[in-house]
N, C-alpha and C. Protein backbone atom coordinates (compact mmCIF):
# COMPACT_ATOMS: atom_id res chain seq x y z
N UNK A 1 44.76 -17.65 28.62
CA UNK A 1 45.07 -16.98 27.34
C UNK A 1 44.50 -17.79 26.18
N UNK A 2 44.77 -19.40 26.28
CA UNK A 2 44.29 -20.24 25.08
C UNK A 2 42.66 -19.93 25.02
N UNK A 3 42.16 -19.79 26.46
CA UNK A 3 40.44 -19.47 26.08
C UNK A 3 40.02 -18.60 26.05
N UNK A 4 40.71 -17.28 25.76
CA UNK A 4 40.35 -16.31 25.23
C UNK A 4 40.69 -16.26 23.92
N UNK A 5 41.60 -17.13 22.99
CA UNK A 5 41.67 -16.81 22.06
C UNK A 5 40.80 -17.90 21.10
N UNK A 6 40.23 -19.10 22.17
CA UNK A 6 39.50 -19.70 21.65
C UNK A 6 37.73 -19.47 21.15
N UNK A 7 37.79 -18.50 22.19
CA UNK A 7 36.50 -17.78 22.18
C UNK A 7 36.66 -16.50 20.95
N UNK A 8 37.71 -15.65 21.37
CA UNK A 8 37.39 -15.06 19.50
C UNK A 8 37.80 -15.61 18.29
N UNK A 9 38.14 -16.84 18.39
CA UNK A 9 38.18 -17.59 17.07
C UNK A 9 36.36 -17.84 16.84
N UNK A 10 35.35 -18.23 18.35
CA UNK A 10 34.44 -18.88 18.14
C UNK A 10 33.58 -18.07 17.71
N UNK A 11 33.80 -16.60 17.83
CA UNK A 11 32.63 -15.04 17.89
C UNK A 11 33.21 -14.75 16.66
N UNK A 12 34.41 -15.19 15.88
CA UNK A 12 34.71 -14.39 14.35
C UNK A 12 34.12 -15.52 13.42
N UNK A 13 34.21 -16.93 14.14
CA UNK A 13 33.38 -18.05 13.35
C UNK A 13 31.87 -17.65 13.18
N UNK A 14 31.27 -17.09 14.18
CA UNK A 14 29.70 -16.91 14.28
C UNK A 14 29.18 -15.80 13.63
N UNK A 15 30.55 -14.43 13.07
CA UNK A 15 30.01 -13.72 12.55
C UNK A 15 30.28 -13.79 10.95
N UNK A 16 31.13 -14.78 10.56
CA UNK A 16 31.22 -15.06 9.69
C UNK A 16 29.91 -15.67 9.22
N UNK A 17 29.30 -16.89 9.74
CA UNK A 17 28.28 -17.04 9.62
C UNK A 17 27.22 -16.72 9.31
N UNK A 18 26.89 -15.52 10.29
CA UNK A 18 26.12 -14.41 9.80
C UNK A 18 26.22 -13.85 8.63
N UNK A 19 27.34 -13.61 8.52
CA UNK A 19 27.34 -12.87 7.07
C UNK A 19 26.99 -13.67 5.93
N UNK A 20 27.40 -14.88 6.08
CA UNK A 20 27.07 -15.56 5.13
C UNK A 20 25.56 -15.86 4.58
N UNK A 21 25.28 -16.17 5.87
CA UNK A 21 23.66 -16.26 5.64
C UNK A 21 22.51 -14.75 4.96
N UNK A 22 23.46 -13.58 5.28
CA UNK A 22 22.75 -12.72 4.46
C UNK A 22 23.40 -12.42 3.43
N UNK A 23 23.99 -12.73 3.11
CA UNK A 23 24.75 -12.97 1.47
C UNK A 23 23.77 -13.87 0.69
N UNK A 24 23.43 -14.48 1.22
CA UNK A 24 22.87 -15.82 1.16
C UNK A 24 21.74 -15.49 0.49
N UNK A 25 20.77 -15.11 1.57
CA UNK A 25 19.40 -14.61 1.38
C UNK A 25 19.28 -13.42 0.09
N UNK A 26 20.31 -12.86 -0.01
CA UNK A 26 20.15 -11.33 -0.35
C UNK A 26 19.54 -11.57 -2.15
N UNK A 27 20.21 -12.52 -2.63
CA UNK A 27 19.84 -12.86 -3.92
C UNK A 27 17.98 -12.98 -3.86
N UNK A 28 18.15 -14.17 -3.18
CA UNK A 28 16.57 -14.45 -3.05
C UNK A 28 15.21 -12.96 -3.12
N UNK A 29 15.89 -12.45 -2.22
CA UNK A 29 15.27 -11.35 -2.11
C UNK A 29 15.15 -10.13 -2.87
N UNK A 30 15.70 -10.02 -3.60
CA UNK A 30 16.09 -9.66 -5.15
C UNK A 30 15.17 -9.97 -5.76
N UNK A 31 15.34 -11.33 -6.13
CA UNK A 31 14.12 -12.16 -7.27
C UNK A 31 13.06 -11.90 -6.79
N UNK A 32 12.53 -11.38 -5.96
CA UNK A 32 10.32 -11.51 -5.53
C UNK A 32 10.18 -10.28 -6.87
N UNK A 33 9.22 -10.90 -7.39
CA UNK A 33 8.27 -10.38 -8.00
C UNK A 33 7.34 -9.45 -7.66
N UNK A 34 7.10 -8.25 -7.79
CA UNK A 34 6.04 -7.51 -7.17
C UNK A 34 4.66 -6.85 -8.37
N UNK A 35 3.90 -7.25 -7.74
CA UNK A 35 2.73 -6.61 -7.92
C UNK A 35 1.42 -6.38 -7.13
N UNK A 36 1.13 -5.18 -7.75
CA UNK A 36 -0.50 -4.72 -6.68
C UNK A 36 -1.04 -4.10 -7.84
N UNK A 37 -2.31 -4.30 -7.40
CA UNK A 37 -3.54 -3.50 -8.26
C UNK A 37 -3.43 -2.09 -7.45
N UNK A 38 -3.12 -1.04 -8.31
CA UNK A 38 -3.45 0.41 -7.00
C UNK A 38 -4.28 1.27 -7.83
N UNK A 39 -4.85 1.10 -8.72
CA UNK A 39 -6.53 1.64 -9.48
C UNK A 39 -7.47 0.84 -10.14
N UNK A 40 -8.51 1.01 -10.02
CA UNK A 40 -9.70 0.61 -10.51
C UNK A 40 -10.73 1.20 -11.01
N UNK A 41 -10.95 1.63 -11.91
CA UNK A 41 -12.28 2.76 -12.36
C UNK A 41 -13.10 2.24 -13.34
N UNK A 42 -14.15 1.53 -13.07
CA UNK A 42 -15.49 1.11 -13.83
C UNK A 42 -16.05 2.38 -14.64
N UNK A 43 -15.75 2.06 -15.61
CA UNK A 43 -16.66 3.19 -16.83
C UNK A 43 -17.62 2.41 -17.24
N UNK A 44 -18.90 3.39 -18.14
CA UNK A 44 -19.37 2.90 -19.15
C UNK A 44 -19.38 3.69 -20.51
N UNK A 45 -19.21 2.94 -21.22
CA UNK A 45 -18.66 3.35 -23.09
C UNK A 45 -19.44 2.60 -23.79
N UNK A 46 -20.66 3.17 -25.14
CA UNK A 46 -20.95 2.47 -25.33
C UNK A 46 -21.80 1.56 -25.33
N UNK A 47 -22.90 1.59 -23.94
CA UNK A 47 -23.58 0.42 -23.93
C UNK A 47 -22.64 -0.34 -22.44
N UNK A 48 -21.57 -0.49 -23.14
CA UNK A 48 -20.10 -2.04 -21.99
C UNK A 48 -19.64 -1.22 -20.60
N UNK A 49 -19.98 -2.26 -20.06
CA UNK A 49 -19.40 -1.62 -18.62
C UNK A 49 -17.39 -2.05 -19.28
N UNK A 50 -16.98 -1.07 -18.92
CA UNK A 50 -15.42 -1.17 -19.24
C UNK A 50 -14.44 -1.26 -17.93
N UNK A 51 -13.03 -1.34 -18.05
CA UNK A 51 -12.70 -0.73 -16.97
C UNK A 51 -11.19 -0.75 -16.92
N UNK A 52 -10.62 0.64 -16.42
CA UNK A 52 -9.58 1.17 -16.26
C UNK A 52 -8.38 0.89 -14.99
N UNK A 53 -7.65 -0.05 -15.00
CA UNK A 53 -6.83 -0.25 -14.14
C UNK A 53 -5.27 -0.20 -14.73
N UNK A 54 -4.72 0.13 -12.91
CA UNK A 54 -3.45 0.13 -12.77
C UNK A 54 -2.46 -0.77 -12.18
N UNK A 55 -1.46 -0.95 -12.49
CA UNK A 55 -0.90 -1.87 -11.58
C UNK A 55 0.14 -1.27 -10.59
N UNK A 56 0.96 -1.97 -9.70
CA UNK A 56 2.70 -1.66 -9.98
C UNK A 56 3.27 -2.83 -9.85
N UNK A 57 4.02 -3.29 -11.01
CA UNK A 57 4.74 -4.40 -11.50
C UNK A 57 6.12 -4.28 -11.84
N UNK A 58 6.98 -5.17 -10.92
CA UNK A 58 8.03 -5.68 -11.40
C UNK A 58 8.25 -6.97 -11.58
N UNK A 59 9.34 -7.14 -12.58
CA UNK A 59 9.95 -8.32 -12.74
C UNK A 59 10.79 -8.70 -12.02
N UNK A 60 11.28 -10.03 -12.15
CA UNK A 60 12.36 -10.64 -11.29
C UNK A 60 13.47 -10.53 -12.73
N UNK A 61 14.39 -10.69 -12.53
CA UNK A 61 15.51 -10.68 -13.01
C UNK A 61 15.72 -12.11 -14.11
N UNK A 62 15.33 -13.33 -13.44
CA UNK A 62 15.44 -14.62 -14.29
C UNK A 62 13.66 -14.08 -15.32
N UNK A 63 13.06 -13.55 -15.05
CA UNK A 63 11.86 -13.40 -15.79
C UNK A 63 12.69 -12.18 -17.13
N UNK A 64 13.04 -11.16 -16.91
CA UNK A 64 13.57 -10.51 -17.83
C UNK A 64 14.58 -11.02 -18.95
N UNK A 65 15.68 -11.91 -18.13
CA UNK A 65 16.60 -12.43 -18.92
C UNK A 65 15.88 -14.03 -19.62
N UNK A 66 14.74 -14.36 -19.20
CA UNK A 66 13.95 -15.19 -20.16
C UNK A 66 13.08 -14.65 -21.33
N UNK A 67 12.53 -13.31 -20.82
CA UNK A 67 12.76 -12.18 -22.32
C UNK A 67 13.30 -11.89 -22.85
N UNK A 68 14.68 -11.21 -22.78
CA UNK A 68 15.72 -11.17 -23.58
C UNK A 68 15.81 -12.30 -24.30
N UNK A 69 15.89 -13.34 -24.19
CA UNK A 69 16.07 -14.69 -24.89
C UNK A 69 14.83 -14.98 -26.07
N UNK A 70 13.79 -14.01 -25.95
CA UNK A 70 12.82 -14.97 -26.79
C UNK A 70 11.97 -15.67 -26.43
N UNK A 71 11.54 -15.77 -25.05
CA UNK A 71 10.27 -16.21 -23.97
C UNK A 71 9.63 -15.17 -24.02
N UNK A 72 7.93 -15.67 -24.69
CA UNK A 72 7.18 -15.25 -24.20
C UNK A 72 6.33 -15.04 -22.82
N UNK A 73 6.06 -13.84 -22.34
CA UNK A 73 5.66 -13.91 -20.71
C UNK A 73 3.83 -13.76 -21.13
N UNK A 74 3.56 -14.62 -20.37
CA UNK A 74 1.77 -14.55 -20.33
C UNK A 74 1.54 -13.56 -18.90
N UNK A 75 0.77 -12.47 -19.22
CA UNK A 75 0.15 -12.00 -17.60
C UNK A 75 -1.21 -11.70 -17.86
N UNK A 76 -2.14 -12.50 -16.80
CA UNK A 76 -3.35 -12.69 -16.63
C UNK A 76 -4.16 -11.21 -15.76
N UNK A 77 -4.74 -11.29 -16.02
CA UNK A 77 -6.14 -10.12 -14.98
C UNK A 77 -6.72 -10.56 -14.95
N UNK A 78 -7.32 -11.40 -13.93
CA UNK A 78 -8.52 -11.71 -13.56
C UNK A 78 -9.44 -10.88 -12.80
N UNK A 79 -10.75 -10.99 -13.25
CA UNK A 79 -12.10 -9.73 -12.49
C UNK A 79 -13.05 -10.92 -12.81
N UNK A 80 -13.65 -10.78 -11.32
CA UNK A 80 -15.17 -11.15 -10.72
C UNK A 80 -15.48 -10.55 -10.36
N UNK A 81 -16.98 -10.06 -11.13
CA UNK A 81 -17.82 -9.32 -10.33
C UNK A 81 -19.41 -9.97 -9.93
N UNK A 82 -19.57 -9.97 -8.34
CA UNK A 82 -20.64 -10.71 -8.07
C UNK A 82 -22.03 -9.50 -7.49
N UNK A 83 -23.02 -10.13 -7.40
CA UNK A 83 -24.35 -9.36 -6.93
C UNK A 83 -24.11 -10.21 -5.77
N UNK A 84 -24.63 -9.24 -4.78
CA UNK A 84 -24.65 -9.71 -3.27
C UNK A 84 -26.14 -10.66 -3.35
N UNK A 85 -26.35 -11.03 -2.21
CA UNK A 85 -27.66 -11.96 -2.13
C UNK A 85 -27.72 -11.82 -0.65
N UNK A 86 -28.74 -11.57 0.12
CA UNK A 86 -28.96 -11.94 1.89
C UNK A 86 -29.07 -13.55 1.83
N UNK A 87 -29.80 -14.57 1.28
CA UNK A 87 -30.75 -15.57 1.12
C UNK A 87 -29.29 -16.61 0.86
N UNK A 88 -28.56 -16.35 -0.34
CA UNK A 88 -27.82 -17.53 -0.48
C UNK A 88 -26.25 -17.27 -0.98
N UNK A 89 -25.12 -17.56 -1.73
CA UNK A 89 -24.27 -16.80 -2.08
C UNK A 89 -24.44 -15.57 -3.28
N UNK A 90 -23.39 -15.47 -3.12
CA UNK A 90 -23.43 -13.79 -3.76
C UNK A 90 -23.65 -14.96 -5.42
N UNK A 91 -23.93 -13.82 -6.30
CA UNK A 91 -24.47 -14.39 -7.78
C UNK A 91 -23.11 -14.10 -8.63
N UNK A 92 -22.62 -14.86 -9.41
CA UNK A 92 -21.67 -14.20 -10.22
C UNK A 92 -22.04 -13.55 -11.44
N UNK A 93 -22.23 -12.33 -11.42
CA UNK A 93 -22.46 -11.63 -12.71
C UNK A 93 -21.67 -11.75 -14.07
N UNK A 94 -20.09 -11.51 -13.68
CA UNK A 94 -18.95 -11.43 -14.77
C UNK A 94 -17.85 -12.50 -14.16
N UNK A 95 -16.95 -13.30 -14.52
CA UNK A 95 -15.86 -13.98 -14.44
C UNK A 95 -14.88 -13.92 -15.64
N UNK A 96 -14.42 -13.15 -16.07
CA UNK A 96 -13.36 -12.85 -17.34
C UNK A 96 -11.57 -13.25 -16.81
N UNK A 97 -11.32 -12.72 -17.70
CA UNK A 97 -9.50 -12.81 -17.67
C UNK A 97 -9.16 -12.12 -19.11
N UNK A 98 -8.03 -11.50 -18.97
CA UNK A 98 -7.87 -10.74 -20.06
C UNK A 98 -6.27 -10.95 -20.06
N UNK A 99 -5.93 -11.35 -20.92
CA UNK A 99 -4.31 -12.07 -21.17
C UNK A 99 -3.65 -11.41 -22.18
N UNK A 100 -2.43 -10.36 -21.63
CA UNK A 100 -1.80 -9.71 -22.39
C UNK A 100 -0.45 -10.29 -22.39
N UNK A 101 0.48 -10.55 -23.73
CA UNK A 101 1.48 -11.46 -23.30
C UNK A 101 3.15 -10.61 -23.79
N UNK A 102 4.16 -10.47 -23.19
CA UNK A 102 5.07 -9.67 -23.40
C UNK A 102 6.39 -10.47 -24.37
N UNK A 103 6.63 -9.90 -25.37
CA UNK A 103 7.49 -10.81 -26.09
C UNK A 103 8.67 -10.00 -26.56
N UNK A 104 9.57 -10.65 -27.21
CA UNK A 104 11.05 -9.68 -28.05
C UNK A 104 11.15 -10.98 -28.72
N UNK A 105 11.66 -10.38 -29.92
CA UNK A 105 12.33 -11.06 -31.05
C UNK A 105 13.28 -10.57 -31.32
N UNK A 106 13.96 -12.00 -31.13
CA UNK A 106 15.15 -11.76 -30.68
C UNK A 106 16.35 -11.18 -32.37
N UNK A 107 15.58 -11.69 -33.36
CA UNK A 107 16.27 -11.13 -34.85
C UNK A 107 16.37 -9.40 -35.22
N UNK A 108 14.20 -9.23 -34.59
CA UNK A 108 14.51 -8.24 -35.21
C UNK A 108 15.04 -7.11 -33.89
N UNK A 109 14.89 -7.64 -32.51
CA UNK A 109 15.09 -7.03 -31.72
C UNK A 109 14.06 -5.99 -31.32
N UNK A 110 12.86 -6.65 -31.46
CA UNK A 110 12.14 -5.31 -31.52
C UNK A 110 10.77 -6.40 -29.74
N UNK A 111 10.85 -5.08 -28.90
CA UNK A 111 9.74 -5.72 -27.94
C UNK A 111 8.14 -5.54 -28.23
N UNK A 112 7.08 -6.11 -28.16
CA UNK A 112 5.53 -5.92 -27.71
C UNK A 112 5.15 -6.15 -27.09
N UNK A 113 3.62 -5.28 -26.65
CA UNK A 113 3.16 -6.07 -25.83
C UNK A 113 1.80 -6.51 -26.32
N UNK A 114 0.92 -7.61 -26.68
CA UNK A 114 -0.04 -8.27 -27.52
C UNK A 114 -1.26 -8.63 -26.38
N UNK A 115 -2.36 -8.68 -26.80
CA UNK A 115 -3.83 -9.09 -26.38
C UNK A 115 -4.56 -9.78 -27.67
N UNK A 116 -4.65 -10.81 -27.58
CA UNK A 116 -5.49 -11.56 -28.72
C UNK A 116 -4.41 -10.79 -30.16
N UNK A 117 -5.54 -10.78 -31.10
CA UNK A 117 -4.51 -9.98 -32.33
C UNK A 117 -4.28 -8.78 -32.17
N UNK A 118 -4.43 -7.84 -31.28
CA UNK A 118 -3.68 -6.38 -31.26
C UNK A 118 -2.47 -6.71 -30.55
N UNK A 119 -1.43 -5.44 -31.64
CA UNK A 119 -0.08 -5.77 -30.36
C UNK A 119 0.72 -4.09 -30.77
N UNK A 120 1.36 -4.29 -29.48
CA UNK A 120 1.48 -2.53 -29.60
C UNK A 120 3.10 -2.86 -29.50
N UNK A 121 4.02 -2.60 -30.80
CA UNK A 121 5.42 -2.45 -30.63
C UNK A 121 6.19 -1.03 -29.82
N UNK A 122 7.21 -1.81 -29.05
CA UNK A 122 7.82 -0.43 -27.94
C UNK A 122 9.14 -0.97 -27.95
N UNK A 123 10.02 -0.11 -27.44
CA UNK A 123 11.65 0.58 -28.01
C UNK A 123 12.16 -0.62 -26.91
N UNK A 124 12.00 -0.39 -25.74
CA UNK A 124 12.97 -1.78 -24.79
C UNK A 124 11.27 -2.39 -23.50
N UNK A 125 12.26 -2.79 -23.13
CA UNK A 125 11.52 -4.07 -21.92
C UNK A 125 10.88 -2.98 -20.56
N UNK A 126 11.84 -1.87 -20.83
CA UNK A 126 11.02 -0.99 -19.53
C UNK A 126 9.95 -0.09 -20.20
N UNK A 127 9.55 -0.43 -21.26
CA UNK A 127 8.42 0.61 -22.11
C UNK A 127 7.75 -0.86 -21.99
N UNK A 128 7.71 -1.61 -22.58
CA UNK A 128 7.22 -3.19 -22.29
C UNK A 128 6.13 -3.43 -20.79
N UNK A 129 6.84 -3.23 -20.12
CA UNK A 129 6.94 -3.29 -18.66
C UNK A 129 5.29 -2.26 -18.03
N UNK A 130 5.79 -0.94 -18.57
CA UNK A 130 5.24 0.21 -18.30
C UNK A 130 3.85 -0.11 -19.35
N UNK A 131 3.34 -0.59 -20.37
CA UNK A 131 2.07 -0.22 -21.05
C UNK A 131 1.76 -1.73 -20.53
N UNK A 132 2.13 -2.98 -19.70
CA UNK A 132 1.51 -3.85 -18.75
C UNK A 132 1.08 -3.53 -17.48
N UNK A 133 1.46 -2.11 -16.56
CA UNK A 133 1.31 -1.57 -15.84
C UNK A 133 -0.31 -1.13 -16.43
N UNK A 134 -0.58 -0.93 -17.05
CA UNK A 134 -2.09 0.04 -17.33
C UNK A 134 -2.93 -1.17 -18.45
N UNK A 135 -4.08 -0.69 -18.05
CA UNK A 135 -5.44 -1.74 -18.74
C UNK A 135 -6.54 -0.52 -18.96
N UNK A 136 -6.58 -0.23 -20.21
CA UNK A 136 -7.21 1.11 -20.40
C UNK A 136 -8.40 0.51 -21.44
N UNK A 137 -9.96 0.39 -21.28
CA UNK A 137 -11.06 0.38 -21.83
C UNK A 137 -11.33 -0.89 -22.03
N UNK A 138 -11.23 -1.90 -21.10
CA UNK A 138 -11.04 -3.18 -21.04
C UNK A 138 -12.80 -3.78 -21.31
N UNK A 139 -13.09 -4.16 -22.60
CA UNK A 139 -14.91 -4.45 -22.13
C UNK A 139 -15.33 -5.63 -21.60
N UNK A 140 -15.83 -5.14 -20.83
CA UNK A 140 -16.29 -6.95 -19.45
C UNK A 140 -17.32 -7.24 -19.64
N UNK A 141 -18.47 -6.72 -20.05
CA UNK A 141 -20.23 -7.11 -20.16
C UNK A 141 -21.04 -5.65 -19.96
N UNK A 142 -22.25 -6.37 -21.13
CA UNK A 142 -22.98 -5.26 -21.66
C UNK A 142 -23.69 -4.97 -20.55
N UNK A 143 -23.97 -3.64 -20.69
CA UNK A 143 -24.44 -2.58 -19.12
C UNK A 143 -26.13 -3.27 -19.00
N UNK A 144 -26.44 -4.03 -20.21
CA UNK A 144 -28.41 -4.54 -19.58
C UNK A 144 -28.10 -5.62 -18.99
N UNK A 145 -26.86 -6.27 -18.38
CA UNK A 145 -26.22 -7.21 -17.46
C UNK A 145 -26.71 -6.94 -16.30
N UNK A 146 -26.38 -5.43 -16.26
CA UNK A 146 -26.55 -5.19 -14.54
C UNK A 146 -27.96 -4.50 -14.31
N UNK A 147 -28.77 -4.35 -12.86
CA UNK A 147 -29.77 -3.81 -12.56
C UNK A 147 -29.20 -2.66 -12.41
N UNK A 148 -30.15 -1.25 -12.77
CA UNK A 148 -29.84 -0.06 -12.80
C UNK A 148 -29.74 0.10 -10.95
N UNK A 149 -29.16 1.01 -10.28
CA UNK A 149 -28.71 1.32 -8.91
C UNK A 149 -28.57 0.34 -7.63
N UNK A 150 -28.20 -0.99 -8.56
CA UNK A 150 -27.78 -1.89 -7.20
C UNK A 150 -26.61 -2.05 -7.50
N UNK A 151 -26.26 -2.43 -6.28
CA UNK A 151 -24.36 -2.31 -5.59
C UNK A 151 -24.21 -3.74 -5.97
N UNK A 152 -22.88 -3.95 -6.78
CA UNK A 152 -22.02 -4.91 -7.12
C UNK A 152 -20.68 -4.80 -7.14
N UNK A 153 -20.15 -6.02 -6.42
CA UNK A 153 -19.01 -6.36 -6.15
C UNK A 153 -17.80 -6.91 -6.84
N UNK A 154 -16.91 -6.47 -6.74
CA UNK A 154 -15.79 -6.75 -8.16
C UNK A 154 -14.66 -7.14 -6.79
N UNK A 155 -13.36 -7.61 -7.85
CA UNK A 155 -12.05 -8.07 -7.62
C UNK A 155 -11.48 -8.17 -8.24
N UNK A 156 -9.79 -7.73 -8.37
CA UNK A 156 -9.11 -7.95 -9.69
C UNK A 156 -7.92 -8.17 -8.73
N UNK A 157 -6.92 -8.90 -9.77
CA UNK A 157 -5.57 -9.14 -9.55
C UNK A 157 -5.31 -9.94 -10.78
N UNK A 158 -3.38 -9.36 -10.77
CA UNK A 158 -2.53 -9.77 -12.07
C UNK A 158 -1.64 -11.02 -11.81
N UNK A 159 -1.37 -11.43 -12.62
CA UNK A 159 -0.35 -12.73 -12.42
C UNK A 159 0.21 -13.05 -13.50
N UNK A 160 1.30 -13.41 -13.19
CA UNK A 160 2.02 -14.04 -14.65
C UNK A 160 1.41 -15.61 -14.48
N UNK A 161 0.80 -15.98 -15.74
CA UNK A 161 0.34 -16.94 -16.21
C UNK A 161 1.05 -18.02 -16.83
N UNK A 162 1.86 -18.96 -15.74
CA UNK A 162 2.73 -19.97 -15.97
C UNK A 162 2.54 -21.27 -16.67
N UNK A 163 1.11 -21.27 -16.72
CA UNK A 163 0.60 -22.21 -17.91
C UNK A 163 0.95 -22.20 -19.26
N UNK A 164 1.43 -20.76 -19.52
CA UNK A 164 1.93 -20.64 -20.89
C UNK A 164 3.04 -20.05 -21.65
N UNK A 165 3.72 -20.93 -20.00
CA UNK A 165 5.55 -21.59 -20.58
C UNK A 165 5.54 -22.35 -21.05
N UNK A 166 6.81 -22.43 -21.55
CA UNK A 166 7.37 -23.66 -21.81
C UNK A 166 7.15 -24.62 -20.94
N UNK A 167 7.13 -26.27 -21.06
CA UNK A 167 7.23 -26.95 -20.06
C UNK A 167 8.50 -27.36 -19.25
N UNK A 168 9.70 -26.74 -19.70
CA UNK A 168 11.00 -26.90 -18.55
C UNK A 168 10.52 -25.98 -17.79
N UNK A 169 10.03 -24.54 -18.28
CA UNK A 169 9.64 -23.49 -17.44
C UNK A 169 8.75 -23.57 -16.56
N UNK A 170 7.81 -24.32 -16.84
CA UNK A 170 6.36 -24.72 -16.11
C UNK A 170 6.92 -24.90 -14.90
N UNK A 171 7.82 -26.55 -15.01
CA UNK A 171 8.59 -27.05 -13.69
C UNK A 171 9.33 -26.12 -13.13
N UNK A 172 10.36 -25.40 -13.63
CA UNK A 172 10.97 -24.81 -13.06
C UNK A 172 10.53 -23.24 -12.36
N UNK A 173 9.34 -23.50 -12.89
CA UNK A 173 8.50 -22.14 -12.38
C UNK A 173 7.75 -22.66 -10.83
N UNK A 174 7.39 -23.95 -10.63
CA UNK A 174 6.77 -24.36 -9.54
C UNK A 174 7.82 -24.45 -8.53
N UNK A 175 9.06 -24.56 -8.64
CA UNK A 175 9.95 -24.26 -7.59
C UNK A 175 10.90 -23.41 -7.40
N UNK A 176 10.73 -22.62 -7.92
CA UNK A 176 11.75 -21.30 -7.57
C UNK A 176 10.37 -20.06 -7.73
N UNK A 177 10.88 -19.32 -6.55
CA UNK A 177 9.86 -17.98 -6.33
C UNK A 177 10.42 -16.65 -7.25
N UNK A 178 11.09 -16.95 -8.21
CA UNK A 178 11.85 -16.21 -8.96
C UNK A 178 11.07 -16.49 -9.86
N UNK A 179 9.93 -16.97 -10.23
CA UNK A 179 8.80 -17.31 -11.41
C UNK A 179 7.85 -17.09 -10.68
N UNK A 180 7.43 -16.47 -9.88
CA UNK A 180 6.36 -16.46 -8.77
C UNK A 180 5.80 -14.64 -8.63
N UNK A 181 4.83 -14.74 -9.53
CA UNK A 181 3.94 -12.86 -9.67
C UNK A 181 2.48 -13.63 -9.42
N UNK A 182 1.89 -12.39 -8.70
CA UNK A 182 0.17 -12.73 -8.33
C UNK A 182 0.48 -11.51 -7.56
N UNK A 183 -0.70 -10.64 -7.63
CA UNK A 183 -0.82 -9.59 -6.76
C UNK A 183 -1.70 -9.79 -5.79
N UNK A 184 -2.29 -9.71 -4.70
CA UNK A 184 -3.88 -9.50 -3.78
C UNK A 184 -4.14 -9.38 -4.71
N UNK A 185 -5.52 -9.93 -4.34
CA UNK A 185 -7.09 -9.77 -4.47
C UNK A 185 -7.40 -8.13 -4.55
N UNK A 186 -7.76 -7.49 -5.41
CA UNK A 186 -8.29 -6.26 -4.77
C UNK A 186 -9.48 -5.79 -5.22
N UNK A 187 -10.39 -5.15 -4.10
CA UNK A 187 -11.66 -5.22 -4.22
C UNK A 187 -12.11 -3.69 -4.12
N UNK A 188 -13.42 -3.62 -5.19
CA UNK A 188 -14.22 -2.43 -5.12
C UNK A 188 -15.18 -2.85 -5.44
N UNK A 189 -16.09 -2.05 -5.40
CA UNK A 189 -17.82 -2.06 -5.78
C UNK A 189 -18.20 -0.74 -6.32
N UNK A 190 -19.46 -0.85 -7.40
CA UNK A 190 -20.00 0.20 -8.20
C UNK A 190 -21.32 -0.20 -8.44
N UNK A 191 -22.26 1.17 -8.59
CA UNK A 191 -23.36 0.52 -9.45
C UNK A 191 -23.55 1.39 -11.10
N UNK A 192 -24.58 1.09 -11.55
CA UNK A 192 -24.98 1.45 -12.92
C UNK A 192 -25.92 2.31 -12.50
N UNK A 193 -25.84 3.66 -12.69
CA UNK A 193 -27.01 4.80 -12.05
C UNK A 193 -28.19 4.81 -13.45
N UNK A 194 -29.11 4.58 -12.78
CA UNK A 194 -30.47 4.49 -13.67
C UNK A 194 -30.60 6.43 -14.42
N UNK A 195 -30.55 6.00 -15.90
CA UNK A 195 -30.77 7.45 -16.85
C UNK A 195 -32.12 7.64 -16.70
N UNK A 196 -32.58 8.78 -17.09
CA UNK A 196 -33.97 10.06 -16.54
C UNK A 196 -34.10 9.59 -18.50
N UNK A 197 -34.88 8.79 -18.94
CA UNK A 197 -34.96 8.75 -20.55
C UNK A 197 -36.19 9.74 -20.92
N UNK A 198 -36.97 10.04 -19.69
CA UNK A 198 -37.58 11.30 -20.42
C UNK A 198 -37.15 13.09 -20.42
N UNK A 199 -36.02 12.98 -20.51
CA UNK A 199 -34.71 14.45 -20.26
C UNK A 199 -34.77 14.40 -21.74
């Protein structure tokens, strides 16, 4: 009788356990950050090869409530676009980054979202959120960059740009994955179709 009741003391100890450990986890898993590039559309406008992307981005929870506070968030796009080569590595045509940074002030209560000196004011953090989701007429390099109908290779992905925290944040961004956004790599290719200039 004592070792049967020693044994479901030992199977209610082990599932206790269990539970604990996904109690545990469950926070963690919460905080991941998500993002992916899921469009890409090379225009030309202009003369500039441009280009139209999408994301899908969320925040983590310690990233929002460091907005609310008056932290500015840096998020990066990076695009390379290279010319292939048989002979040696591919050539890098373009290497940019385009840094849009998400802020609230906290007086007047009002959110943006800013690129160099343009900045576009919006009502809360999920309108915030949503016009960082989209990169609409972005100019990367003038179209006599590229050879008219050869295939070139691009890549883009977003990241929150932790270089331009604070420095408690910096640190505290290198060890907790609750400061941790980067999407894949994501890749397409396009060319520049040669115009008929005697039409």
């Amino acid at each position: 009788m004592s070792g049967l009741r020693a044994s479901s003391v030992a199977a209610a100890r082990c599932l206790a356990l269990a539970l604990a450990l996904v109690l545990a986890l469950m926070p963690l898993s919460a905080q991941s950050a998500e993002a992916q590039v899921v469009r890409i559309d090379p225009l030309i406008a202009d003369g500039e090869l441009t280009m139209d992307i999408d994301f899908d981005l969320d925040l983590t929870r310690s990233m929002q409530d460091a907005a609310e506070r008056g932290v500015s968030l840096s998020f990066a796009v990076d695009l390379m676009i290279t010319a292939p080569r048989w002979w040696w590595r591919d050539r890098v045509v373009v290497e940019s980054t385009l840094i849009r940074r998400l802020s609230y002030n906290t007086l007047t209560r009002q959110w943006r979202v800013s690129a160099g000196d343009l900045y576009l004011p919006v009502g809360s953090i999920e309108e915030a959120v949503g016009v960082l989701r989209q990169v609409r007429g972005w100019h990367v390099a003038p179209v006599d960059r590229f050879e008219p109908n050869a295939r070139y290779d691009g890549r883009i992905r977003l990241r929150l740009d932790s270089s331009q925290l604070a420095r408690p944040l910096q640190v505290d961004a290198l060890n907790r994955g609750a400061w941790s956004l980067a999407s894949p790599w994501r890749a397409f290719d396009f060319s520049i179709q040669q115009t008929d200039s005697s039409r």
